[in-house]
N, C-alpha and C. Protein backbone atom coordinates (compact mmCIF):
# COMPACT_ATOMS: atom_id res chain seq x y z
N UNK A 1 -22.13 -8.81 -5.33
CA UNK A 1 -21.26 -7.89 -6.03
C UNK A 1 -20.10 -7.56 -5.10
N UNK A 2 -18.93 -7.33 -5.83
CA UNK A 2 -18.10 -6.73 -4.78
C UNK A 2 -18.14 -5.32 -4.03
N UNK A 3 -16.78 -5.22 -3.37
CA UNK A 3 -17.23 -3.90 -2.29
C UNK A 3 -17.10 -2.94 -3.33
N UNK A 4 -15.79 -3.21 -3.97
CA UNK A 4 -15.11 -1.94 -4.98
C UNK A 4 -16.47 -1.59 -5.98
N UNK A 5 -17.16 -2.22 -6.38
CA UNK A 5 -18.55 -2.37 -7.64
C UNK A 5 -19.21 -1.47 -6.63
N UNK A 6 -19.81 -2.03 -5.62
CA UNK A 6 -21.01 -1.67 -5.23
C UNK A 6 -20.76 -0.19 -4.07
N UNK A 7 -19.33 0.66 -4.18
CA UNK A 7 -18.72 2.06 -3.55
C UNK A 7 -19.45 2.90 -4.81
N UNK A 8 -19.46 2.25 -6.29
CA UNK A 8 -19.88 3.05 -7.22
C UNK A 8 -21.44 3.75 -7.07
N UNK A 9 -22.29 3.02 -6.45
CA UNK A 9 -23.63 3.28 -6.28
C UNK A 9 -23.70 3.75 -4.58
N UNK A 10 -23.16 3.48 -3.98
CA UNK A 10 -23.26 4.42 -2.71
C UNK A 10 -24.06 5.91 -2.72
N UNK A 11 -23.83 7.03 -3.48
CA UNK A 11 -24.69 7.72 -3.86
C UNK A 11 -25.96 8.15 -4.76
N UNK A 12 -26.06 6.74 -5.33
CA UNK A 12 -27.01 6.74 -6.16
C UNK A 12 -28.58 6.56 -5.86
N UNK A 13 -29.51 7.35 -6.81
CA UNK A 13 -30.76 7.22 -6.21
C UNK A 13 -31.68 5.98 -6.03
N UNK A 14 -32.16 5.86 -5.24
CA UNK A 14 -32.84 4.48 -4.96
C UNK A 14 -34.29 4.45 -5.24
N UNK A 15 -34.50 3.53 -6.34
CA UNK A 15 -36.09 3.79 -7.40
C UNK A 15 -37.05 2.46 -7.55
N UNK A 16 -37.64 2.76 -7.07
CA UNK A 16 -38.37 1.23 -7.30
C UNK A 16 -39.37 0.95 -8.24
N UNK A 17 -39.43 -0.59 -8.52
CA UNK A 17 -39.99 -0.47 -10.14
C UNK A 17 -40.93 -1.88 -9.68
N UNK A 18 -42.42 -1.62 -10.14
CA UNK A 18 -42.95 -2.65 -10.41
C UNK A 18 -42.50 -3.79 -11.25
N UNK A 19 -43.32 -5.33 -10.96
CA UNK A 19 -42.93 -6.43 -11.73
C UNK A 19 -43.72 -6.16 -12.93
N UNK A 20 -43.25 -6.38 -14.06
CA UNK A 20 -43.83 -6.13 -15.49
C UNK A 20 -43.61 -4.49 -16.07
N UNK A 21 -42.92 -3.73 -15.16
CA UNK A 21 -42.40 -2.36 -15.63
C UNK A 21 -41.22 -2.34 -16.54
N UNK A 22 -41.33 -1.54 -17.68
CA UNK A 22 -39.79 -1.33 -18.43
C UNK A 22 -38.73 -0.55 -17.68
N UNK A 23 -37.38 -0.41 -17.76
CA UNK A 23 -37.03 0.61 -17.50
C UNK A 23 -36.59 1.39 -18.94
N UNK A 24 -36.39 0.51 -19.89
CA UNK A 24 -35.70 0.77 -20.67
C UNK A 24 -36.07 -0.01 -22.35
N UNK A 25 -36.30 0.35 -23.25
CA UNK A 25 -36.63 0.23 -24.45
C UNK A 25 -34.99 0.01 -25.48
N UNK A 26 -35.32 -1.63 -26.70
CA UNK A 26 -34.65 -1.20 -27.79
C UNK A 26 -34.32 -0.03 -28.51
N UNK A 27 -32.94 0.56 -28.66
CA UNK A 27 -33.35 2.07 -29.36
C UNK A 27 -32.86 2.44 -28.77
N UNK A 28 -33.57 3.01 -27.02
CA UNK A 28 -33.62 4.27 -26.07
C UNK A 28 -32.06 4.76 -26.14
N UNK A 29 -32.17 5.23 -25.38
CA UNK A 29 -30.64 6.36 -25.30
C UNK A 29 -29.79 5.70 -23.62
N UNK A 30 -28.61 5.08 -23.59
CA UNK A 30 -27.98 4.54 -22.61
C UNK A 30 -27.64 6.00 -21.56
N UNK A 31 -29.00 6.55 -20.76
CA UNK A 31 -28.60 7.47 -19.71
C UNK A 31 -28.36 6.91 -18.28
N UNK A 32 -28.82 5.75 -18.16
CA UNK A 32 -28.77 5.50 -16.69
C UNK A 32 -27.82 4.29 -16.57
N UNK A 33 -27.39 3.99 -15.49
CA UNK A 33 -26.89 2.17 -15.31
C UNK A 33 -27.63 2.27 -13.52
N UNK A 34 -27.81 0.78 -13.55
CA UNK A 34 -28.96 0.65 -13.01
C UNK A 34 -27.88 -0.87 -11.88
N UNK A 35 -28.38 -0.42 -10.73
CA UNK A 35 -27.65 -2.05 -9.64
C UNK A 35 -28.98 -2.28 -8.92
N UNK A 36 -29.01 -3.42 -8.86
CA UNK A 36 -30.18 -3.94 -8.25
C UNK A 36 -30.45 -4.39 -6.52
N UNK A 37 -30.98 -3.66 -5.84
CA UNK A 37 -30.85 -3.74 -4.37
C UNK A 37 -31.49 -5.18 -3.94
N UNK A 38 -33.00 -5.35 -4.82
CA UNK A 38 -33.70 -6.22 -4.38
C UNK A 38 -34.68 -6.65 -5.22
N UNK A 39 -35.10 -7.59 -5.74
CA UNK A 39 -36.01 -8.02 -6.67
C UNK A 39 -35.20 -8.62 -7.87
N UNK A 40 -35.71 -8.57 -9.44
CA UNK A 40 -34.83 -9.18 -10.26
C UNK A 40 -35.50 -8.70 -11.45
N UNK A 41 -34.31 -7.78 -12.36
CA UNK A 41 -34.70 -7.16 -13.02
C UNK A 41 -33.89 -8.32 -14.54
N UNK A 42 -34.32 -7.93 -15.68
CA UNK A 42 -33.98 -8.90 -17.16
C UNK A 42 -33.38 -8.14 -18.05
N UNK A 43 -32.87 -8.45 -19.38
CA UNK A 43 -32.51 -7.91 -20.57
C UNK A 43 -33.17 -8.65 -21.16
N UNK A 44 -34.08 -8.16 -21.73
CA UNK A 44 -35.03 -9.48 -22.58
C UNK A 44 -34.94 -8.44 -24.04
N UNK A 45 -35.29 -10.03 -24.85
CA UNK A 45 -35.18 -9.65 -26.28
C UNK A 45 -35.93 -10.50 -27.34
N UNK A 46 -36.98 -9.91 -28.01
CA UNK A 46 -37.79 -10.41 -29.10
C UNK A 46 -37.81 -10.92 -30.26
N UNK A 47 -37.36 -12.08 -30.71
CA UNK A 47 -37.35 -12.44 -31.98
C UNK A 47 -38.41 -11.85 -33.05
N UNK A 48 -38.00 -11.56 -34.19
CA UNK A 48 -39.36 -11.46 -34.94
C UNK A 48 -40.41 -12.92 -34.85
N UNK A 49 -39.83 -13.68 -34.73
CA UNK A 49 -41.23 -14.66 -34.51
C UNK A 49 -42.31 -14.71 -33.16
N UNK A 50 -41.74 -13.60 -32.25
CA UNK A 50 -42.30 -13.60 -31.40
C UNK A 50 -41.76 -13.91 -29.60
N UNK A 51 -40.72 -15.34 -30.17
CA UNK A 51 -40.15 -15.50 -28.96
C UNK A 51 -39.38 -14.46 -28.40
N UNK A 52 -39.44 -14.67 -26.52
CA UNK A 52 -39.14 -13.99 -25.53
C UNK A 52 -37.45 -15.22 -25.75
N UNK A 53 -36.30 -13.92 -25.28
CA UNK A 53 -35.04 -15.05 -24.58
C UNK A 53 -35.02 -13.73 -23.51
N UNK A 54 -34.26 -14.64 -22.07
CA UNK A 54 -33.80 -13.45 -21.66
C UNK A 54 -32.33 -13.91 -21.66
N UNK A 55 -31.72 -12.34 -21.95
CA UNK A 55 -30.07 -12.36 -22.44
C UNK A 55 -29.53 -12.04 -20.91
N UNK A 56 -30.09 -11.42 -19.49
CA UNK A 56 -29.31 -11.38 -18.07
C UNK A 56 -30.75 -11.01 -17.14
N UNK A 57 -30.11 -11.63 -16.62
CA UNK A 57 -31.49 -11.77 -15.14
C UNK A 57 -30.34 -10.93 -14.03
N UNK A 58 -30.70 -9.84 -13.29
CA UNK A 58 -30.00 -9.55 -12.24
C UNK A 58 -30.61 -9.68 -11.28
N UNK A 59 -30.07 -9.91 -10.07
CA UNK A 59 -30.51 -9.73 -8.93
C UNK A 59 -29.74 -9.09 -7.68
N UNK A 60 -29.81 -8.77 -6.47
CA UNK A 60 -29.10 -8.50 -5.46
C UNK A 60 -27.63 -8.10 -5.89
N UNK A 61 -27.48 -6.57 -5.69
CA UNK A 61 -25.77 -6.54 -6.29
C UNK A 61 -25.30 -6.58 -7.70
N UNK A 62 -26.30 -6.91 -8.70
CA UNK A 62 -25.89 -7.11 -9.62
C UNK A 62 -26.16 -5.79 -10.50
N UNK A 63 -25.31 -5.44 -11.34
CA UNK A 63 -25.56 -3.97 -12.44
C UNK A 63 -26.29 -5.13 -13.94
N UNK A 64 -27.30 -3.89 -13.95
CA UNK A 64 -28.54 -4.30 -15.56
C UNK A 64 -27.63 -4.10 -16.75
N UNK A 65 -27.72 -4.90 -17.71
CA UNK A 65 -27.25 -4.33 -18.83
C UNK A 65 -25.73 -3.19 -18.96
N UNK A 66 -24.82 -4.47 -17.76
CA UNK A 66 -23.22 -3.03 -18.19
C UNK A 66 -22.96 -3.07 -18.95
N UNK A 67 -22.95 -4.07 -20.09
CA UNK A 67 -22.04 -3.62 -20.92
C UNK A 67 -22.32 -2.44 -21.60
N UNK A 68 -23.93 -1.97 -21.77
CA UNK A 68 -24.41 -0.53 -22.23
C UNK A 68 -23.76 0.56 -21.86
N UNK A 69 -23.24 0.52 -20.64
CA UNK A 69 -22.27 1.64 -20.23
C UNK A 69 -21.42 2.34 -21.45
N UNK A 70 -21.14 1.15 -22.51
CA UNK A 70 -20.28 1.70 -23.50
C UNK A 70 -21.19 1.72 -24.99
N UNK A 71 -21.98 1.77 -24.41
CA UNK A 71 -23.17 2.24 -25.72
C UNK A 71 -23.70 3.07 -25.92
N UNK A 72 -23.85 3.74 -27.04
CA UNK A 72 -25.20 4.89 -26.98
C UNK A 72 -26.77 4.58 -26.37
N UNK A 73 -27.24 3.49 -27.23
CA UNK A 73 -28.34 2.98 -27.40
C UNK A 73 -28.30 1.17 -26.68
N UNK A 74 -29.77 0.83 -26.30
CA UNK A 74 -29.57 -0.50 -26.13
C UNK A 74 -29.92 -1.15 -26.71
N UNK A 75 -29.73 -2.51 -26.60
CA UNK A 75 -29.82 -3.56 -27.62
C UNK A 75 -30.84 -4.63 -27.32
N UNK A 76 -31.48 -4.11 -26.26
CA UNK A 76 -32.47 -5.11 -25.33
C UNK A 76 -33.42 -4.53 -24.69
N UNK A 77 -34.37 -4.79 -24.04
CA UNK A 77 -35.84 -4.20 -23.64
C UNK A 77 -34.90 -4.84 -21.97
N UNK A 78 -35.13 -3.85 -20.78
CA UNK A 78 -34.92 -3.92 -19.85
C UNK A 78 -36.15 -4.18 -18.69
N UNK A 79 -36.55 -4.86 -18.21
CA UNK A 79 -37.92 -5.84 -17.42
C UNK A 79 -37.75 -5.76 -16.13
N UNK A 80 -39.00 -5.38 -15.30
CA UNK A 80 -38.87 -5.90 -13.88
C UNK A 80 -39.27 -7.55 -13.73
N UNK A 81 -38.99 -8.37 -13.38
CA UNK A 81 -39.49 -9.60 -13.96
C UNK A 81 -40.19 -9.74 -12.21
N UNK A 82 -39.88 -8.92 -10.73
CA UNK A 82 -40.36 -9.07 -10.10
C UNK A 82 -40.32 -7.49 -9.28
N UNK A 83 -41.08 -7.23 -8.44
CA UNK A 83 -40.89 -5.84 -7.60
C UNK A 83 -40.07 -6.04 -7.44
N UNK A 84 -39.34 -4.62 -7.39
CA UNK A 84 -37.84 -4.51 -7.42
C UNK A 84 -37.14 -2.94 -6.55
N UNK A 85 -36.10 -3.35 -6.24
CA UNK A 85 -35.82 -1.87 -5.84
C UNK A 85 -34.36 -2.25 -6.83
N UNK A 86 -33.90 -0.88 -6.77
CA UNK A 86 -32.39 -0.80 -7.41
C UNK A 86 -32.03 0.92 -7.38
N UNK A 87 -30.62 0.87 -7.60
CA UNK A 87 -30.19 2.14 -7.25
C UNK A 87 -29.67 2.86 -8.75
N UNK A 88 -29.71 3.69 -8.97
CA UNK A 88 -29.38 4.44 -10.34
C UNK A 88 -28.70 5.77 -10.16
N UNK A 89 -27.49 5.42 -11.28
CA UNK A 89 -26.66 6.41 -11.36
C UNK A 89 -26.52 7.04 -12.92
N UNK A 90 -26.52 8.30 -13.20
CA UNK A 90 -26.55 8.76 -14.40
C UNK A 90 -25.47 8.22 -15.21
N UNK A 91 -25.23 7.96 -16.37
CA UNK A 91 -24.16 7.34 -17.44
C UNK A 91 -22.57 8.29 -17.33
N UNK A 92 -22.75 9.31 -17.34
CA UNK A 92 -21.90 10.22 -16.65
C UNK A 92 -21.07 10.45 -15.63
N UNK A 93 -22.66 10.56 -14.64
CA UNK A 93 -21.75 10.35 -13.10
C UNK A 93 -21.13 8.45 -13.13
N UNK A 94 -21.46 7.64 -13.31
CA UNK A 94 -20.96 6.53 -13.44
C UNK A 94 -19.64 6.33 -13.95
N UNK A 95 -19.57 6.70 -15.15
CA UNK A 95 -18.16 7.11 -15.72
C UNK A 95 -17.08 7.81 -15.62
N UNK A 96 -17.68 8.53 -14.76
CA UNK A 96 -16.43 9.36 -14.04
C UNK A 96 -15.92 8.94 -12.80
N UNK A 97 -17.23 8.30 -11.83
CA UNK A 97 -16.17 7.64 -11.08
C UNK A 97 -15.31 6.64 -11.50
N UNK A 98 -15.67 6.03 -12.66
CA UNK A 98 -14.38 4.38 -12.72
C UNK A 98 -13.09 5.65 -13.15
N UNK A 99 -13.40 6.68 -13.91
CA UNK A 99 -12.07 7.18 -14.12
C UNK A 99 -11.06 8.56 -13.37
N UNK A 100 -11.66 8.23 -12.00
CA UNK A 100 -11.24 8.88 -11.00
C UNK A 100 -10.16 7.74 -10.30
N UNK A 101 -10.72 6.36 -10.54
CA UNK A 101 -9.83 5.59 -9.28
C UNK A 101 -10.05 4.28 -9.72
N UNK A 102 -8.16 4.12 -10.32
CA UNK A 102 -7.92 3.05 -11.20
C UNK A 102 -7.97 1.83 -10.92
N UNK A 103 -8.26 1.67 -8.87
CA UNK A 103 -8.40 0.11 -8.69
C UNK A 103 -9.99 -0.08 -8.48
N UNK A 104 -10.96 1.04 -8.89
CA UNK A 104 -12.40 0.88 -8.96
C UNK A 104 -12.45 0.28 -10.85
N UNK A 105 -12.11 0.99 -11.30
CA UNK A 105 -11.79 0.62 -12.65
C UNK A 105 -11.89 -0.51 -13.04
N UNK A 106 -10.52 -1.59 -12.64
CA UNK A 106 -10.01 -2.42 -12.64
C UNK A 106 -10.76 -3.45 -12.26
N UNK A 107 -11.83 -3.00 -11.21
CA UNK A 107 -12.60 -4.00 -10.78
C UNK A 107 -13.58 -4.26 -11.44
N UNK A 108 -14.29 -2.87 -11.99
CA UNK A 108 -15.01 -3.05 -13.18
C UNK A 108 -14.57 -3.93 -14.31
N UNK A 109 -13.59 -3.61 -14.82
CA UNK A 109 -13.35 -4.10 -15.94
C UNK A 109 -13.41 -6.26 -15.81
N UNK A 110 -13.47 -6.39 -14.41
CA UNK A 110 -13.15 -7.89 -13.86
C UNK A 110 -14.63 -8.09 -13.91
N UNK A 111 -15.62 -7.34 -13.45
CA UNK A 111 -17.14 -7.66 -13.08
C UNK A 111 -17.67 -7.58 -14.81
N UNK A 112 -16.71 -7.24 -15.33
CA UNK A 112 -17.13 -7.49 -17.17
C UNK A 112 -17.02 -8.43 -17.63
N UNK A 113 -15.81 -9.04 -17.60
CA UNK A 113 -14.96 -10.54 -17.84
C UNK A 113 -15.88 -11.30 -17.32
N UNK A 114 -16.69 -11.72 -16.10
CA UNK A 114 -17.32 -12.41 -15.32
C UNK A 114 -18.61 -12.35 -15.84
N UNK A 115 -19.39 -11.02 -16.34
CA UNK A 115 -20.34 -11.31 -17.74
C UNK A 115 -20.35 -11.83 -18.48
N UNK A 116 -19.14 -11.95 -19.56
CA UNK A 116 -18.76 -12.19 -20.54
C UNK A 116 -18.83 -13.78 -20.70
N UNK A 117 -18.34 -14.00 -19.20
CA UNK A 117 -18.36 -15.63 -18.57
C UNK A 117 -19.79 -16.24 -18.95
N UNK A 118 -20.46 -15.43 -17.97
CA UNK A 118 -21.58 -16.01 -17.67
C UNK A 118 -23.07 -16.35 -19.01
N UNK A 119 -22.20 -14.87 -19.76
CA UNK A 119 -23.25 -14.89 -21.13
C UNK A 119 -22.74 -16.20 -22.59
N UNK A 120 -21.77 -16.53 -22.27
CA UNK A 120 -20.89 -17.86 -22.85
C UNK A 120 -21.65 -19.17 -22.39
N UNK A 121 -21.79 -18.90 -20.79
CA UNK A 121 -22.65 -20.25 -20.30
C UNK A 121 -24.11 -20.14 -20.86
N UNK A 122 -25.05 -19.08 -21.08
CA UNK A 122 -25.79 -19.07 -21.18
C UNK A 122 -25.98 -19.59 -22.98
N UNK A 123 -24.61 -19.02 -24.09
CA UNK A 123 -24.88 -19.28 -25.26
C UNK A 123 -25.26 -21.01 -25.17
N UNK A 124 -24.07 -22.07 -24.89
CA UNK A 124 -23.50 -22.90 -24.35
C UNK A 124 -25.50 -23.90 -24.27
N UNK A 125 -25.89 -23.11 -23.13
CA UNK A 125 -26.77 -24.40 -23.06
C UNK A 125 -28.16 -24.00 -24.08
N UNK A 126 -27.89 -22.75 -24.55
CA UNK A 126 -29.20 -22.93 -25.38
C UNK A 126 -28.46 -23.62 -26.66
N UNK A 127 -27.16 -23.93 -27.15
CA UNK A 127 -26.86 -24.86 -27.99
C UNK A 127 -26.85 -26.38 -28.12
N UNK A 128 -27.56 -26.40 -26.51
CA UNK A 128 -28.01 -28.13 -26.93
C UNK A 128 -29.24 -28.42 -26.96
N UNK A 129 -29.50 -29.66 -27.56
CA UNK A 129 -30.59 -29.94 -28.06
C UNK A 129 -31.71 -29.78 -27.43
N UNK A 130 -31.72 -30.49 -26.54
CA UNK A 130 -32.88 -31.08 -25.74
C UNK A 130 -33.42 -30.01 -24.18
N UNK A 131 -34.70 -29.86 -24.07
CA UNK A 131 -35.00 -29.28 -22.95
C UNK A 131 -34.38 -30.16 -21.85
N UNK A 132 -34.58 -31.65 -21.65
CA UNK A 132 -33.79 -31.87 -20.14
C UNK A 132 -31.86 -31.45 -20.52
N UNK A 133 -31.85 -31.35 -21.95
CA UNK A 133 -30.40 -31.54 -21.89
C UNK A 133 -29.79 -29.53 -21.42
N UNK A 134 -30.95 -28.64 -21.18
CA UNK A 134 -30.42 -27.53 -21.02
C UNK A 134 -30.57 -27.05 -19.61
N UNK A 135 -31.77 -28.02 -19.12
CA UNK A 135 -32.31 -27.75 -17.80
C UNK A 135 -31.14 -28.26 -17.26
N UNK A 136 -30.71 -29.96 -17.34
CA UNK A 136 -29.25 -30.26 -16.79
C UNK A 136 -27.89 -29.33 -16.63
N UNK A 137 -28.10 -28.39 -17.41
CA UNK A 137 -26.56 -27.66 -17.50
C UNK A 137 -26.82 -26.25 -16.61
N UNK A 138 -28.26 -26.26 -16.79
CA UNK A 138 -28.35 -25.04 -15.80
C UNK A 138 -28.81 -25.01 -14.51
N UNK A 139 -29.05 -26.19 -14.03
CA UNK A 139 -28.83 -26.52 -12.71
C UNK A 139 -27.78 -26.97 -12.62
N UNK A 140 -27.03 -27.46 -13.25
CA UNK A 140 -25.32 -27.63 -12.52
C UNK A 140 -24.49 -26.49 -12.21
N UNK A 141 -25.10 -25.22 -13.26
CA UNK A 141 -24.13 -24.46 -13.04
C UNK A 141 -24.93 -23.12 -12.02
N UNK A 142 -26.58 -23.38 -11.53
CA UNK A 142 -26.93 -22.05 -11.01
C UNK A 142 -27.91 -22.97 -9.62
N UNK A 143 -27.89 -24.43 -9.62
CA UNK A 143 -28.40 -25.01 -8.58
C UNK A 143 -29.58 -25.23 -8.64
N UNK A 144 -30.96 -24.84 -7.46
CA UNK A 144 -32.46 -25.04 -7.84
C UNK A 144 -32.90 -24.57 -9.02
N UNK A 145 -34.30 -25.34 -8.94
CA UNK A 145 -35.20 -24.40 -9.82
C UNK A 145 -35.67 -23.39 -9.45
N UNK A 146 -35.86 -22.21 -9.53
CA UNK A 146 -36.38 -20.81 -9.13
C UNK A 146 -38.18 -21.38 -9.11
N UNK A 147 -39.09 -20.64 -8.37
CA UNK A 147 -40.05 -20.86 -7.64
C UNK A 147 -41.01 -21.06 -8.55
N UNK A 148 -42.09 -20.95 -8.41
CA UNK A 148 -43.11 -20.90 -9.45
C UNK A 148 -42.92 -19.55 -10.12
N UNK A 149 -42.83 -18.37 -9.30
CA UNK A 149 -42.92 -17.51 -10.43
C UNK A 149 -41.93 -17.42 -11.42
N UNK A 150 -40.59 -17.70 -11.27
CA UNK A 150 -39.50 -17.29 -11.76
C UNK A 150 -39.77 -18.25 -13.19
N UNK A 151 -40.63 -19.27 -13.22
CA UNK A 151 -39.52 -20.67 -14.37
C UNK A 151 -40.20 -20.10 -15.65
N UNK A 152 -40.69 -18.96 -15.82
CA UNK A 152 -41.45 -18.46 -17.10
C UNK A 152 -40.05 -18.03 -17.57
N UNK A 153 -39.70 -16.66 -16.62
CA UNK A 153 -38.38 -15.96 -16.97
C UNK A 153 -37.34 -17.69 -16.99
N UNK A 154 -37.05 -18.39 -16.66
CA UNK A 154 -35.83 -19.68 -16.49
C UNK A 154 -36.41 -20.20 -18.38
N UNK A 155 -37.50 -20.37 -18.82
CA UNK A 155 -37.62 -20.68 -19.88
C UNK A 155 -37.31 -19.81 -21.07
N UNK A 156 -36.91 -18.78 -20.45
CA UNK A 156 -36.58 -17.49 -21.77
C UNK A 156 -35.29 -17.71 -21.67
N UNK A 157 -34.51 -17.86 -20.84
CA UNK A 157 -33.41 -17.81 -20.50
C UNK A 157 -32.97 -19.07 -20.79
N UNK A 158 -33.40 -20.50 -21.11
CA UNK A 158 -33.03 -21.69 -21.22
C UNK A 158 -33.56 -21.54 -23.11
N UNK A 159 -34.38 -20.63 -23.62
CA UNK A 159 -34.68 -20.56 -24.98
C UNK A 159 -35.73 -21.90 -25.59
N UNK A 160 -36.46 -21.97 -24.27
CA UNK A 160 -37.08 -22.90 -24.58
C UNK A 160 -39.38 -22.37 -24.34
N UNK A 161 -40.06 -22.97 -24.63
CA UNK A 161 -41.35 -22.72 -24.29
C UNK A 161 -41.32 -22.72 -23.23
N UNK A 162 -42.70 -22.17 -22.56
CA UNK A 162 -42.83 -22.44 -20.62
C UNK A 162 -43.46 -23.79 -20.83
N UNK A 163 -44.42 -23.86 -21.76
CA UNK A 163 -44.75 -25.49 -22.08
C UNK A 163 -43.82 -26.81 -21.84
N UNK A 164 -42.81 -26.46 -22.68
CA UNK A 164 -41.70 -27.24 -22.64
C UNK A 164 -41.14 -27.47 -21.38
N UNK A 165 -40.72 -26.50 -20.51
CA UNK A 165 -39.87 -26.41 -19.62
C UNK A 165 -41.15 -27.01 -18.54
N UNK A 166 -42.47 -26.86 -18.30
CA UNK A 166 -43.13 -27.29 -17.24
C UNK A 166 -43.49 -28.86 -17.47
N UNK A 167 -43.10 -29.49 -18.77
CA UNK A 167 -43.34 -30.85 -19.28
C UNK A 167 -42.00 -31.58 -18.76
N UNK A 168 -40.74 -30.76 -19.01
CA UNK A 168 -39.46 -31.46 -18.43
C UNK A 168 -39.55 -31.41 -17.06
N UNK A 169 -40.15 -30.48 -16.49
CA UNK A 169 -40.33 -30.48 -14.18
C UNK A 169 -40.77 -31.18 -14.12
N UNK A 170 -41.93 -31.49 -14.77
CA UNK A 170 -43.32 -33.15 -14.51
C UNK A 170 -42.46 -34.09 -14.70
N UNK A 171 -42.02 -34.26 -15.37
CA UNK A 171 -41.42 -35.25 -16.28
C UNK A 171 -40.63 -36.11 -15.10
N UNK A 172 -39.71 -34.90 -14.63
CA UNK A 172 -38.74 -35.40 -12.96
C UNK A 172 -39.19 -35.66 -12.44
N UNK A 173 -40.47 -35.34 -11.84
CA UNK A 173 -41.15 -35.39 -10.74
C UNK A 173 -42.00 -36.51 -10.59
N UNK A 174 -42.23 -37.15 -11.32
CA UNK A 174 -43.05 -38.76 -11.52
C UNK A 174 -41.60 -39.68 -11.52
């Protein structure tokens, strides 16, 4: 994250959250925004048929669910997907600093655009067909495969089964 992003949480409280903890519920009420010190927290979201996608994986530096900042309510179930620490600032106090100091602002408004980016790449490869054809696009654009624990969360996020996705790793690997 940048410096200007991460001056915003400088005073914020530092909370740590088990792996498999919510912070945050469909519905709930947008009081907190949340930056992540350490671990890797999700926006996950439930189809009625059941399937898991995840819509943002944060990690190190990264803010959960900003665009909620401009929401009442969220639109996504918020996940520790691993122990986690992260720092939290009330919706309030958050908002008042971007509108205290217009080149904190500004930077915000850039660390949005760069979401906006990244949630495009993510539409992008769950629109192609094939499990190797999504695994390909998302290692070009994010590098390894994340460890054993992570490729459950990499298969929500690729919109595919963990079945699927552990049949395409074999698959390479022979």
């Amino acid at each position: 994250m940048s410096d200007p992003i991460s001056r915003l949480f400088e005073t914020a409280q530092p909370v740590a959250i088990v792996a498999g903890d919510s912070l945050f519920h469909v519905g709930d009420p947008v009081r907190r925004v949340y930056c992540v010190s350490s671990g890797c927290l999700a926006l996950r979201r439930v189809a009625e048929t059941g399937a898991e996608m995840i819509m943002q994986t944060a990690r190190d530096g990264d803010v959960l669910a900003e665009a909620s900042v401009y929401s009442d309510a969220y639109h996504c179930d918020g996940i520790a997907l691993e122990d986690s620490l992260c720092k939290v600032l009330p919706k309030p106090v958050f908002l008042d600093l971007l509108s205290r100091d217009a080149a904190l602002e500004r930077a915000w408004v850039s660390h949005l655009a760069r979401g906006i980016q990244a949630a495009r790449a993510r539409a992008e490869i769950r629109g192609l067909k094939t499990v190797a054809q999504r695994l390909d696009m998302w290692l070009a654009l994010n590098g390894d495969l994340p460890g054993k624990g992570g490729r459950s969360a990499l298969a929500a996020e690729l919109g595919v089964s963990r079945e699927a996705l552990y049949r395409e790793i074999a698959r390479r690997r022979s």
